[in-house]
N, C-alpha and C. Protein backbone atom coordinates (compact mmCIF):
# COMPACT_ATOMS: atom_id res chain seq x y z
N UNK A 1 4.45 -3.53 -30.45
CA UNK A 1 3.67 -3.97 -29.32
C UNK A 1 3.25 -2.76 -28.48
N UNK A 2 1.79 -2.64 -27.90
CA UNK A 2 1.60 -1.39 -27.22
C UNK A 2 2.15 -1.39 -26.21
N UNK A 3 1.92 -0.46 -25.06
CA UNK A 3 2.64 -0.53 -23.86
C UNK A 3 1.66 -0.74 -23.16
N UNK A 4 2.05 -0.69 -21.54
CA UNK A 4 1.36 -1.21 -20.56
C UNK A 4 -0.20 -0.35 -20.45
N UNK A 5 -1.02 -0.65 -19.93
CA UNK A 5 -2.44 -0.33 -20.40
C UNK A 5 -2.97 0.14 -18.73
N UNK A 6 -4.07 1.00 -18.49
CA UNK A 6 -4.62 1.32 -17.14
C UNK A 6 -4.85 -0.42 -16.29
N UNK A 7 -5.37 -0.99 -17.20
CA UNK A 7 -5.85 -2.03 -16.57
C UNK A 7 -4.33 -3.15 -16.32
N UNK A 8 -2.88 -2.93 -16.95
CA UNK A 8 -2.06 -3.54 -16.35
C UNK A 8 -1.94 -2.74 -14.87
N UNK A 9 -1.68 -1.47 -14.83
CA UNK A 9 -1.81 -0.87 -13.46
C UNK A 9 -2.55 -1.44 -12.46
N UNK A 10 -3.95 -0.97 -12.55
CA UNK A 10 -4.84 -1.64 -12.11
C UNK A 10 -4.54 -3.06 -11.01
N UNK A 11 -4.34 -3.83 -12.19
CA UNK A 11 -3.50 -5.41 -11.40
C UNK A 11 -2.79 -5.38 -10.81
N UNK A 12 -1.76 -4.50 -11.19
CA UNK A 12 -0.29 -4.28 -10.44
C UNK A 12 -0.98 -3.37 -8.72
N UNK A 13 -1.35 -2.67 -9.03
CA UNK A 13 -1.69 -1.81 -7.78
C UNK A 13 -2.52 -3.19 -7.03
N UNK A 14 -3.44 -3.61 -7.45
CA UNK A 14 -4.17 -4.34 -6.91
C UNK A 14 -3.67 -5.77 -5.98
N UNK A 15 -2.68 -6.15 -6.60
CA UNK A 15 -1.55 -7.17 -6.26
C UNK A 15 -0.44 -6.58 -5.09
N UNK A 16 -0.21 -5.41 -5.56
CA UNK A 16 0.69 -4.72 -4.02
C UNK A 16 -0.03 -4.46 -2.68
N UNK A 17 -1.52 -3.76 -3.14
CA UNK A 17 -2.04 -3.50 -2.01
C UNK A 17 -2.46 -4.53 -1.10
N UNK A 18 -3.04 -5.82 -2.01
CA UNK A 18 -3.57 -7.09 -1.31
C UNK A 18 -2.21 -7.55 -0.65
N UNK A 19 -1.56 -7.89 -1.25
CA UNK A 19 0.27 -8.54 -0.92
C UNK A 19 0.31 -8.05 0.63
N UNK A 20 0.34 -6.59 0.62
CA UNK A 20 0.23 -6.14 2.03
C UNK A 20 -0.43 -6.18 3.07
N UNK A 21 -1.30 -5.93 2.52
CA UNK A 21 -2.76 -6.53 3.59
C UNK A 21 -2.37 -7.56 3.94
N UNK A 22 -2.01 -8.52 3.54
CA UNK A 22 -1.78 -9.67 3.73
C UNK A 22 -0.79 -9.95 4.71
N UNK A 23 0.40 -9.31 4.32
CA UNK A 23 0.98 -9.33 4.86
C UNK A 23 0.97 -8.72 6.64
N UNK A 24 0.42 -7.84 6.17
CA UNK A 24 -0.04 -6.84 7.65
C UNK A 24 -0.70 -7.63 8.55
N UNK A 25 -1.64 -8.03 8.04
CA UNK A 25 -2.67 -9.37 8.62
C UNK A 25 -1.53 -10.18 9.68
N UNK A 26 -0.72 -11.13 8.61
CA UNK A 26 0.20 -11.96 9.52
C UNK A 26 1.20 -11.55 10.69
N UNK A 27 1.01 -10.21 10.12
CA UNK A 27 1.98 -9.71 11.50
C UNK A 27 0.95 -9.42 13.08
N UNK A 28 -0.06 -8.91 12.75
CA UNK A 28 -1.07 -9.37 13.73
C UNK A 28 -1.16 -10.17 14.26
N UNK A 29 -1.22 -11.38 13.31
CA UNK A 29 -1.61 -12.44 14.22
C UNK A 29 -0.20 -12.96 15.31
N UNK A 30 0.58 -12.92 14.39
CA UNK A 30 2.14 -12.99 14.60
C UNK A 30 3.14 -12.43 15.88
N UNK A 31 2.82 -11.19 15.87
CA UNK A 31 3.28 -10.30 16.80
C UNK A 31 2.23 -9.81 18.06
N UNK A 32 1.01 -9.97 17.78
CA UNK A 32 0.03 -9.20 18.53
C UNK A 32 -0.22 -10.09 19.73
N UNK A 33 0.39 -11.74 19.12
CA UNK A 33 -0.42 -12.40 21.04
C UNK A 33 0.37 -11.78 22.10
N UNK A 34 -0.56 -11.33 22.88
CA UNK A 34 -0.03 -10.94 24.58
C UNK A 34 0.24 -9.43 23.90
N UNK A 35 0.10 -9.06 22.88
CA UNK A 35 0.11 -7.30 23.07
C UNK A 35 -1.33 -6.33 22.19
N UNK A 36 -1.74 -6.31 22.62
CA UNK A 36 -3.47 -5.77 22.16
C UNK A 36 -2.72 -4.57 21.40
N UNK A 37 -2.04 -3.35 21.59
CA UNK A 37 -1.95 -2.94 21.00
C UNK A 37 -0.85 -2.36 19.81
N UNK A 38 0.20 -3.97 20.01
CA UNK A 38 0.66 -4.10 18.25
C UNK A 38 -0.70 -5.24 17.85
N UNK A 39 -0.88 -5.87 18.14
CA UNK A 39 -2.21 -6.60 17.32
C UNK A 39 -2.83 -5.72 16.71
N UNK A 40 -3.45 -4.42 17.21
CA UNK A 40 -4.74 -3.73 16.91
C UNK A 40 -3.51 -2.28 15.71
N UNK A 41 -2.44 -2.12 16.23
CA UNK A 41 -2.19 -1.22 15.05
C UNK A 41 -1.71 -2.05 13.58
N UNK A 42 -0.93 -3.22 13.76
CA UNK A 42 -0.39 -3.91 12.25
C UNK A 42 -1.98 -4.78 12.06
N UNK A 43 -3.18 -4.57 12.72
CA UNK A 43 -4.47 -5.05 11.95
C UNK A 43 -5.07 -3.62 11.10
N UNK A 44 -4.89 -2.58 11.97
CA UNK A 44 -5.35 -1.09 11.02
C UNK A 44 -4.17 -0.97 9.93
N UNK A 45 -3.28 -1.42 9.97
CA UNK A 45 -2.45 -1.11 8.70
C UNK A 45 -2.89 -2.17 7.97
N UNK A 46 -3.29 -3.49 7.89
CA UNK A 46 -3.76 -4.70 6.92
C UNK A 46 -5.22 -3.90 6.37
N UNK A 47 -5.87 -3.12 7.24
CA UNK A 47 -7.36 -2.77 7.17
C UNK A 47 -6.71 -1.71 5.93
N UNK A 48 -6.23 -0.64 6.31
CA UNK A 48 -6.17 0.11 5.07
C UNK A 48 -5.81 -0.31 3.85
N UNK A 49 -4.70 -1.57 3.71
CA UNK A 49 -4.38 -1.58 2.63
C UNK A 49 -5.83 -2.28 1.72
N UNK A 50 -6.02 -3.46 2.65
CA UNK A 50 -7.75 -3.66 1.96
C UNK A 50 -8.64 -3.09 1.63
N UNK A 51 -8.47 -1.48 2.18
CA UNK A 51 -9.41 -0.55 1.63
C UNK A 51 -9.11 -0.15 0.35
N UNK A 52 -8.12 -0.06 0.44
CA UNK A 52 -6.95 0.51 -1.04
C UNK A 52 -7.27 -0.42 -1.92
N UNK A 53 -7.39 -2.05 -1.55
CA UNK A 53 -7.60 -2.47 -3.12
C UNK A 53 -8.76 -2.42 -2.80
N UNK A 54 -9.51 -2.31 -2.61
CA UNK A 54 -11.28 -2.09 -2.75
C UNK A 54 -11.27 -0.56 -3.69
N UNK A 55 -10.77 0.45 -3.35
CA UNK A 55 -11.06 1.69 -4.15
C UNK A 55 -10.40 0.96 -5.75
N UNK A 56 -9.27 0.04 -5.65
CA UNK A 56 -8.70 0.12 -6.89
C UNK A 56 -9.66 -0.90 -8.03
N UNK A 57 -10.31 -1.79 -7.15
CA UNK A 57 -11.75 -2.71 -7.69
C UNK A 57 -12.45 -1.55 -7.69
N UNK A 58 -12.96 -0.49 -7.45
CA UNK A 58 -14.06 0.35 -8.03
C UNK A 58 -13.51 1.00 -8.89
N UNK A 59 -12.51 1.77 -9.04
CA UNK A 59 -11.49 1.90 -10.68
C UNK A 59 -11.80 1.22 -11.54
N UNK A 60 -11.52 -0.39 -11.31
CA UNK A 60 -11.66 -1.13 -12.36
C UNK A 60 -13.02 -1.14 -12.80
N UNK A 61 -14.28 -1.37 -12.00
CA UNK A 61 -15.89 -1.41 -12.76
C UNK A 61 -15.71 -0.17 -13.39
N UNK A 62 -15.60 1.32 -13.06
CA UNK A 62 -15.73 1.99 -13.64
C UNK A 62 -14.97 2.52 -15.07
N UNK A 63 -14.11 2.17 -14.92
CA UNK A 63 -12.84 2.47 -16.32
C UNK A 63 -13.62 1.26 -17.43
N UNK A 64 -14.10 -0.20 -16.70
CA UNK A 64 -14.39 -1.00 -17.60
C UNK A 64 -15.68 -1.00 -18.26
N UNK A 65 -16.79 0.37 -17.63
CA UNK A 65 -17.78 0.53 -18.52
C UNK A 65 -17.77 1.36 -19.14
N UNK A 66 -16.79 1.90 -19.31
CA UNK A 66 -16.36 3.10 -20.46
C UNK A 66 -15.22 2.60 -21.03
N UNK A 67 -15.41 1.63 -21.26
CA UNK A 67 -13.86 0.84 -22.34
C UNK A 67 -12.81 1.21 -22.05
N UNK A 68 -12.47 2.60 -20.62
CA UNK A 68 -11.13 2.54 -20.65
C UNK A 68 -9.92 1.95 -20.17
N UNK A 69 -10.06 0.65 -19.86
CA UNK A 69 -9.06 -0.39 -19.62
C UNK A 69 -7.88 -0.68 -20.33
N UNK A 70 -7.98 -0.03 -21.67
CA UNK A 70 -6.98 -0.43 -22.63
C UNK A 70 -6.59 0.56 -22.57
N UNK A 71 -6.90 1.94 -22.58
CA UNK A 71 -6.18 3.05 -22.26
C UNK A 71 -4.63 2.84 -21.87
N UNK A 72 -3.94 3.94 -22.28
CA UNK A 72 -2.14 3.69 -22.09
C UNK A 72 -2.07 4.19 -20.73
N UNK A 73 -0.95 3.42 -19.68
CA UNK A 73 -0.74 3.72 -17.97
C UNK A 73 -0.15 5.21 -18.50
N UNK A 74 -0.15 6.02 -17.24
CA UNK A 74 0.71 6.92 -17.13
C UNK A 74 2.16 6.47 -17.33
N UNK A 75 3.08 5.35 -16.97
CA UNK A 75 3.65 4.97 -17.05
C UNK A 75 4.11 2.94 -16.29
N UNK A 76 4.95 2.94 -16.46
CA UNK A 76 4.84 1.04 -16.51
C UNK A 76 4.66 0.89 -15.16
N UNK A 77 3.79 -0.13 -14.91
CA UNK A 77 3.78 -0.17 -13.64
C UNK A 77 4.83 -1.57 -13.06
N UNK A 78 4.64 -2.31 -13.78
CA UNK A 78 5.74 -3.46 -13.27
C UNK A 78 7.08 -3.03 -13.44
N UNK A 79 7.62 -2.54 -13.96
CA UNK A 79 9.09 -1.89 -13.36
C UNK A 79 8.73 -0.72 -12.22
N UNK A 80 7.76 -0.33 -11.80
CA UNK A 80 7.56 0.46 -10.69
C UNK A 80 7.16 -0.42 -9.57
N UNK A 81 6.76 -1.85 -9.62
CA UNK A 81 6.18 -2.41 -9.00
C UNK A 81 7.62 -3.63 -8.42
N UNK A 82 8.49 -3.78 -8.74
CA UNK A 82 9.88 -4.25 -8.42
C UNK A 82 10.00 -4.46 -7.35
N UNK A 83 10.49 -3.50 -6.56
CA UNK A 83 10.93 -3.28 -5.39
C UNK A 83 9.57 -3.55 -4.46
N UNK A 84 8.59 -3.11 -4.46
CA UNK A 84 7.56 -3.40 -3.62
C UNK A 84 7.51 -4.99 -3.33
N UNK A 85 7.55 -5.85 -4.75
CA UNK A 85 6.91 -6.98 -4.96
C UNK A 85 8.26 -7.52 -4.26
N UNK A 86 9.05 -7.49 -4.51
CA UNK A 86 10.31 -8.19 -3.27
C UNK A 86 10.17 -8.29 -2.08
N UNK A 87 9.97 -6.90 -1.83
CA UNK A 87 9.63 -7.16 -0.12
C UNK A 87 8.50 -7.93 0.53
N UNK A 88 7.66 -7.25 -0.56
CA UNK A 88 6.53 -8.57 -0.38
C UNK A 88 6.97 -10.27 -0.05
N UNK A 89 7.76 -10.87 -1.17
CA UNK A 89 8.22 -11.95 -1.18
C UNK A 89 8.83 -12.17 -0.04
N UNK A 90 10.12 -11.48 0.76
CA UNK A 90 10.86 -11.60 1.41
C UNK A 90 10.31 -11.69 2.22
N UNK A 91 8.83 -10.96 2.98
CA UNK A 91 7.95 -11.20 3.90
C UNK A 91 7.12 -12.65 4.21
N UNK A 92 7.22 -13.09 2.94
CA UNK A 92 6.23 -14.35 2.82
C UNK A 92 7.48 -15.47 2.75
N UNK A 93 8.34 -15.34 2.30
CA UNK A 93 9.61 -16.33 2.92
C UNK A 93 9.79 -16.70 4.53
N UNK A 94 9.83 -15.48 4.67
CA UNK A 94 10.05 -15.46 6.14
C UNK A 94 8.97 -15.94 6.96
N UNK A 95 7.68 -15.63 6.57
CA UNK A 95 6.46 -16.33 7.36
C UNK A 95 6.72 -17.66 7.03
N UNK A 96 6.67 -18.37 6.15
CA UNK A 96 7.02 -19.53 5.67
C UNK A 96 7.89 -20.79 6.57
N UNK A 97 9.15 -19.52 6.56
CA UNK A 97 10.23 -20.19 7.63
C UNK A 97 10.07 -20.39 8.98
N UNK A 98 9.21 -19.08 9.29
CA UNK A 98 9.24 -18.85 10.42
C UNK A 98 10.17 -18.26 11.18
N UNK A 99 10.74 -17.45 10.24
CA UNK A 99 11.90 -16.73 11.06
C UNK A 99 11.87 -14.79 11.16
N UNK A 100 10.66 -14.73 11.08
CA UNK A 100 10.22 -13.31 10.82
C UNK A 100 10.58 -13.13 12.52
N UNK A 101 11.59 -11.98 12.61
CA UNK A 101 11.06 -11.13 14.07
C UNK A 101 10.25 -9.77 13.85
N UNK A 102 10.31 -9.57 15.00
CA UNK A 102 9.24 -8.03 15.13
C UNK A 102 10.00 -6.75 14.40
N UNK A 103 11.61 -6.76 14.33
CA UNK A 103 12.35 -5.55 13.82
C UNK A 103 11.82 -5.85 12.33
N UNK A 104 11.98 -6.78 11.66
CA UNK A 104 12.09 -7.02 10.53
C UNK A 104 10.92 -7.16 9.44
N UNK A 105 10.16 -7.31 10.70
CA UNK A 105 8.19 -6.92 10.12
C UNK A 105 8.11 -5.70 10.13
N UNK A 106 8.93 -4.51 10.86
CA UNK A 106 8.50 -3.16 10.88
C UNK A 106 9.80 -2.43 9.53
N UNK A 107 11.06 -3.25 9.33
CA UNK A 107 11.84 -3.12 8.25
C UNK A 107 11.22 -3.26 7.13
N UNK A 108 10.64 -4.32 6.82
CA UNK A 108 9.68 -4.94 6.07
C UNK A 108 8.88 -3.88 5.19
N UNK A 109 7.90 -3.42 6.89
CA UNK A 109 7.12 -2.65 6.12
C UNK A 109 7.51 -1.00 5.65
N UNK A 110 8.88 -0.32 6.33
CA UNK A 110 9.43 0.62 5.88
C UNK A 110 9.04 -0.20 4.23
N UNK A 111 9.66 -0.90 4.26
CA UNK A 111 10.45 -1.28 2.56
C UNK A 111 8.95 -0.96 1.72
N UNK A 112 8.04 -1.45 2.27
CA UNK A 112 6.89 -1.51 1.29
C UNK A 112 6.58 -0.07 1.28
N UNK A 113 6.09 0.51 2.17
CA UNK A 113 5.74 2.04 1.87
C UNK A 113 6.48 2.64 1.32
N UNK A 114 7.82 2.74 1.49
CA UNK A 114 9.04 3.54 0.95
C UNK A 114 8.71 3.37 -0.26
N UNK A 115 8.17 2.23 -1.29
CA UNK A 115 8.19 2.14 -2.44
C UNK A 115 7.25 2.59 -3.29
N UNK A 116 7.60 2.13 -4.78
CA UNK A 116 6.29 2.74 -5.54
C UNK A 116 4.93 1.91 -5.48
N UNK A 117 4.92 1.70 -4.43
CA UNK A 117 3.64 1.09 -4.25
C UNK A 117 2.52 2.64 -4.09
N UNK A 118 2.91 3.59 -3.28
CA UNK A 118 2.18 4.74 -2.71
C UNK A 118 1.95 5.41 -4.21
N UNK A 119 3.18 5.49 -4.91
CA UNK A 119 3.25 6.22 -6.16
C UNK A 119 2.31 5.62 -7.34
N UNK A 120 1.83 4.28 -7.35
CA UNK A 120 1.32 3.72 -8.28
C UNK A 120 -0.70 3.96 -7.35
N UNK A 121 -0.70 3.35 -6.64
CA UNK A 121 -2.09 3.64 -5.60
C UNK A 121 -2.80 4.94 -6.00
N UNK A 122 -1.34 6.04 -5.73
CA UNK A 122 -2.00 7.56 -5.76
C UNK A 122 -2.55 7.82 -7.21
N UNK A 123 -1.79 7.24 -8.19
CA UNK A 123 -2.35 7.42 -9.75
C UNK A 123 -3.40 7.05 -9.73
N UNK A 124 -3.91 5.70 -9.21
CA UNK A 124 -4.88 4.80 -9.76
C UNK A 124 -5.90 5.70 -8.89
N UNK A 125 -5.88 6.29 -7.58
CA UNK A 125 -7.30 7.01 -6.85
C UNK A 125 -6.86 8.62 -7.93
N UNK A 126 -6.24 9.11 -8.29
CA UNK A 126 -6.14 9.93 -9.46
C UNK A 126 -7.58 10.22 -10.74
N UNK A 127 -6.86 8.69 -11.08
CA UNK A 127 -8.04 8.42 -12.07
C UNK A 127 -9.41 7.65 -11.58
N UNK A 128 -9.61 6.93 -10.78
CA UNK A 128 -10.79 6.99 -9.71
C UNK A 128 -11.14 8.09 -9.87
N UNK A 129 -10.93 8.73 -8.96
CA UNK A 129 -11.62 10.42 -8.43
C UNK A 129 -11.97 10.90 -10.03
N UNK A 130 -11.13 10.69 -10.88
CA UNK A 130 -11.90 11.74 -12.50
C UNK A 130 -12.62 10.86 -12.93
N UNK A 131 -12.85 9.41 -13.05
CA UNK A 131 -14.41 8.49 -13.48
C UNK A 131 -15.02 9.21 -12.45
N UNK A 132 -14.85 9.03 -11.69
CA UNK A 132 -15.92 9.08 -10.44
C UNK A 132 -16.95 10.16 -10.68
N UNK A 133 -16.03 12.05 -10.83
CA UNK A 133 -16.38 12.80 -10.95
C UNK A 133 -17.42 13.07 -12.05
N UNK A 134 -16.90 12.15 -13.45
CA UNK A 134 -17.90 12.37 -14.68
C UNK A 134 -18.61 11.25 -14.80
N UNK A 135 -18.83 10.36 -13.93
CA UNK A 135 -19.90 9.54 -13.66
C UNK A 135 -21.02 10.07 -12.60
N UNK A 136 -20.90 11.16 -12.08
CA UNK A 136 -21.66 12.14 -11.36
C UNK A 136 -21.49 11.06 -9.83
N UNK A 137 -20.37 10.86 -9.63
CA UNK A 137 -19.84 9.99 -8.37
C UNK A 137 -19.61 10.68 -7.46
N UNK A 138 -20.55 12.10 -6.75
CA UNK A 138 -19.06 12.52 -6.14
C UNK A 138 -18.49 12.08 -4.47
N UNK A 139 -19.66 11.39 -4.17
CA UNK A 139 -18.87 10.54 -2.72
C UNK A 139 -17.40 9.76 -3.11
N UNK A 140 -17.82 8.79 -3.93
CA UNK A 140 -16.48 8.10 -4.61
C UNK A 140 -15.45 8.94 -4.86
N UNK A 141 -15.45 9.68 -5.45
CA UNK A 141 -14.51 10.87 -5.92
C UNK A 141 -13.58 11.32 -5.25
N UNK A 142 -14.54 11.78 -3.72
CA UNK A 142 -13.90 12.60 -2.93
C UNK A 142 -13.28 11.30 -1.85
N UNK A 143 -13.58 10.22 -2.12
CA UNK A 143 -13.38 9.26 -1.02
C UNK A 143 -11.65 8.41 -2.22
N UNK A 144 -12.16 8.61 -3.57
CA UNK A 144 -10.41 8.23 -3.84
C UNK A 144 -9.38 9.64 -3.71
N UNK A 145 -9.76 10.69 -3.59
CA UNK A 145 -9.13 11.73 -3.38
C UNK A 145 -8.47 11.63 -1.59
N UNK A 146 -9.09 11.45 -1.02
CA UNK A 146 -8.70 11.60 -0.07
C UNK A 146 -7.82 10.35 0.72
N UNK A 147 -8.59 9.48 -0.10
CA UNK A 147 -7.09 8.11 0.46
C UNK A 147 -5.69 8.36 -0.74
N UNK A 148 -6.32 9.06 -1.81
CA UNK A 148 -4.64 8.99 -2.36
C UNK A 148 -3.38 10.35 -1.70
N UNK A 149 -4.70 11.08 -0.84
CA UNK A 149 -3.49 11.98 0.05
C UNK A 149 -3.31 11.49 1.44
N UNK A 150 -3.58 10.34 1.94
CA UNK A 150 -3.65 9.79 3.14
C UNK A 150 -2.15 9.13 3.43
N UNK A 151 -1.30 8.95 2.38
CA UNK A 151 -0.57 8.12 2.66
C UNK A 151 0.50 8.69 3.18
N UNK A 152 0.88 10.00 3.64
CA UNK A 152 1.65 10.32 4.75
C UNK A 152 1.55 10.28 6.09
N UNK A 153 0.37 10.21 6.46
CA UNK A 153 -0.62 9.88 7.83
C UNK A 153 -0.04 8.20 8.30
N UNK A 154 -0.24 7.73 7.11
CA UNK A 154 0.13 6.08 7.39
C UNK A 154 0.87 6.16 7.41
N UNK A 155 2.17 6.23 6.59
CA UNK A 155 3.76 6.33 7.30
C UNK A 155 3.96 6.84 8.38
N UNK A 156 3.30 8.15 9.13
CA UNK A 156 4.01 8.36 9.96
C UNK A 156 2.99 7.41 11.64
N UNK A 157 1.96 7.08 11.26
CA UNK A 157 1.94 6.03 12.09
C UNK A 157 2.36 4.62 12.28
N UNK A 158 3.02 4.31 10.88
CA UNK A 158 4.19 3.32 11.41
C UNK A 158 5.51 3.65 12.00
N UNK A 159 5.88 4.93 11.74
CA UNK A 159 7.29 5.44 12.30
C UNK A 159 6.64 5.69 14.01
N UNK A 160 5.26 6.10 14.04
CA UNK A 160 5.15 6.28 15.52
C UNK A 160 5.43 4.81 16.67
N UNK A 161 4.53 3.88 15.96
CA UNK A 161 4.77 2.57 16.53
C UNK A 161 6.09 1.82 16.63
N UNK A 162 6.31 2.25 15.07
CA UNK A 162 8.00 1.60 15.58
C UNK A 162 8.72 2.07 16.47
N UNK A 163 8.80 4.02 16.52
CA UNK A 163 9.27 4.25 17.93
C UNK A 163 8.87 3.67 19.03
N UNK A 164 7.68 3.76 18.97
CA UNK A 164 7.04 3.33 20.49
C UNK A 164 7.75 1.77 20.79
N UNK A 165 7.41 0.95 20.03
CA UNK A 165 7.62 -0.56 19.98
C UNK A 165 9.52 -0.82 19.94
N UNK A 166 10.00 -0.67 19.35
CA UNK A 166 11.07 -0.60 19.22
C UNK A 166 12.35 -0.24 19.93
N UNK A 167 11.94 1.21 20.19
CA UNK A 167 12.72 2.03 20.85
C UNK A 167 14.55 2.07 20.49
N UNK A 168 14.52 1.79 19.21
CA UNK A 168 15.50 2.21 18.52
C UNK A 168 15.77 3.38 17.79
N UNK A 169 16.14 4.45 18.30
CA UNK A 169 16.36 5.99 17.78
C UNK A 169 17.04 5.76 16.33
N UNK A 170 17.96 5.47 16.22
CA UNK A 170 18.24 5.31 14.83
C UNK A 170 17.93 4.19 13.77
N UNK A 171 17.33 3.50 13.85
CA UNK A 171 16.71 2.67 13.05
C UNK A 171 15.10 3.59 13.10
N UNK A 172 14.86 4.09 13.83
CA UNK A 172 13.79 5.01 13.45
C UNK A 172 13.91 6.72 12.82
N UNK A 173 15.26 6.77 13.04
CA UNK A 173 15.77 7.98 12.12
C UNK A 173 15.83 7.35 10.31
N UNK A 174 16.51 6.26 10.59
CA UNK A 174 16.90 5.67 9.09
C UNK A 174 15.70 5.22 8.18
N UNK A 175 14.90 4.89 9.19
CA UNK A 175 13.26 4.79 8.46
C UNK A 175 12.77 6.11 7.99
N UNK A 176 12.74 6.89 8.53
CA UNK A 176 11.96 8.22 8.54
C UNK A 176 13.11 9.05 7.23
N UNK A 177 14.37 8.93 7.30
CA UNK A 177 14.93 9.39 5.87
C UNK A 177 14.37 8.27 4.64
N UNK A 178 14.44 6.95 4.55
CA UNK A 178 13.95 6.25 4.04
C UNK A 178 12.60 7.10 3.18
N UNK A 179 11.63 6.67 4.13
CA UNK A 179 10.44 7.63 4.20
C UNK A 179 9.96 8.89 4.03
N UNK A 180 10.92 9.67 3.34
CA UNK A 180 10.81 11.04 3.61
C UNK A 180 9.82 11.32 2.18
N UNK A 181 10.25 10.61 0.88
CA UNK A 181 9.12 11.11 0.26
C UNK A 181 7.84 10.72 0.39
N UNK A 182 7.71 9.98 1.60
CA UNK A 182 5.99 9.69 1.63
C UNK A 182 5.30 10.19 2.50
N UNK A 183 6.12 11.44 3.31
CA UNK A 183 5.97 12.37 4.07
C UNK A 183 5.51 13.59 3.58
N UNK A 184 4.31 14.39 4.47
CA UNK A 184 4.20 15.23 4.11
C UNK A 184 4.89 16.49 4.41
């Protein structure tokens, strides 16, 4: 049996990034009445991740008019995709229940960035940026290049908010070791 293929990636990335968005979304709506600005930062974190699967839908047209969809992943993405996809779940339980607080939406989302969600994203704008380039793309190119080095910027503006919001020094230390490889 072959192994996992660009276009299982593809899905997989595509499924984490939406998952989040999604998730990000609900915390907006969730957390943000009576505070404009957690509303307006966990809506820019839902906004990016929707950007993210939008670059990973232009991956896909492009890999799929050059047949390379079947192409072999760099490596599996659903055992890389594990841990992301839990937290995901655990997020959507909790909306469900209704028992999500504000620590645990910003725990939450440690959990998701911390994971190989960033590590699977950065491959897929990887190979973006090289269609892009030999499709004579080079806005695209330089635009998956530059969100697949973006993702230390975004962590550390959730570690900023959680300080701010929070004001728990060590639960914002324990994030930020958490976080350290998605730091630049």
């Amino acid at each position: 049996m072959a192994g996992p293929t660009l276009e299982d990636l593809l899905s997989v990335s595509e499924s984490l990034e939406t998952g989040a968005a999604r998730a990000y979304a609900a915390f907006s709506y969730l957390f943000g009445e009576g505070n404009a600005r957690l509303r307006r930062f966990w809506w820019e974190m839902s906004v990016e991740e929707w950007e993210h699967a939008s670059l990973v839908a232009m991956a896909r047209v492009l890999l799929s008019r050059k047949g390379g969809l079947e192409r072999p992943a760099p490596f599996s993405p659903e055992s890389a995709a594990a841990a992301p996809r839990r937290a995901i779940e655990r997020v959507n339980a909790s909306l469900r229940e209704g028992s999500l607080t504000l620590r645990e939406a910003f725990e939450a989302a440690v959990e998701i960035e911390r994971s190989e969600t960033n590590r699977i994203f950065a491959e897929v704008c990887r190979l973006l940026a090289k269609e892009a380039r030999d499709a004579d793309l080079p806005a695209l190119a330089a635009a998956a290049e530059a969100a697949g080095a973006e993702g230390s910027d975004h962590v550390e503006h959730l570690l900023e908010e959680m300080k701010r919001t929070l004001g728990d020094p060590d639960l914002v230390r324990e994030a930020r070791r958490n976080l350290s490889g998605n730091l630049s």
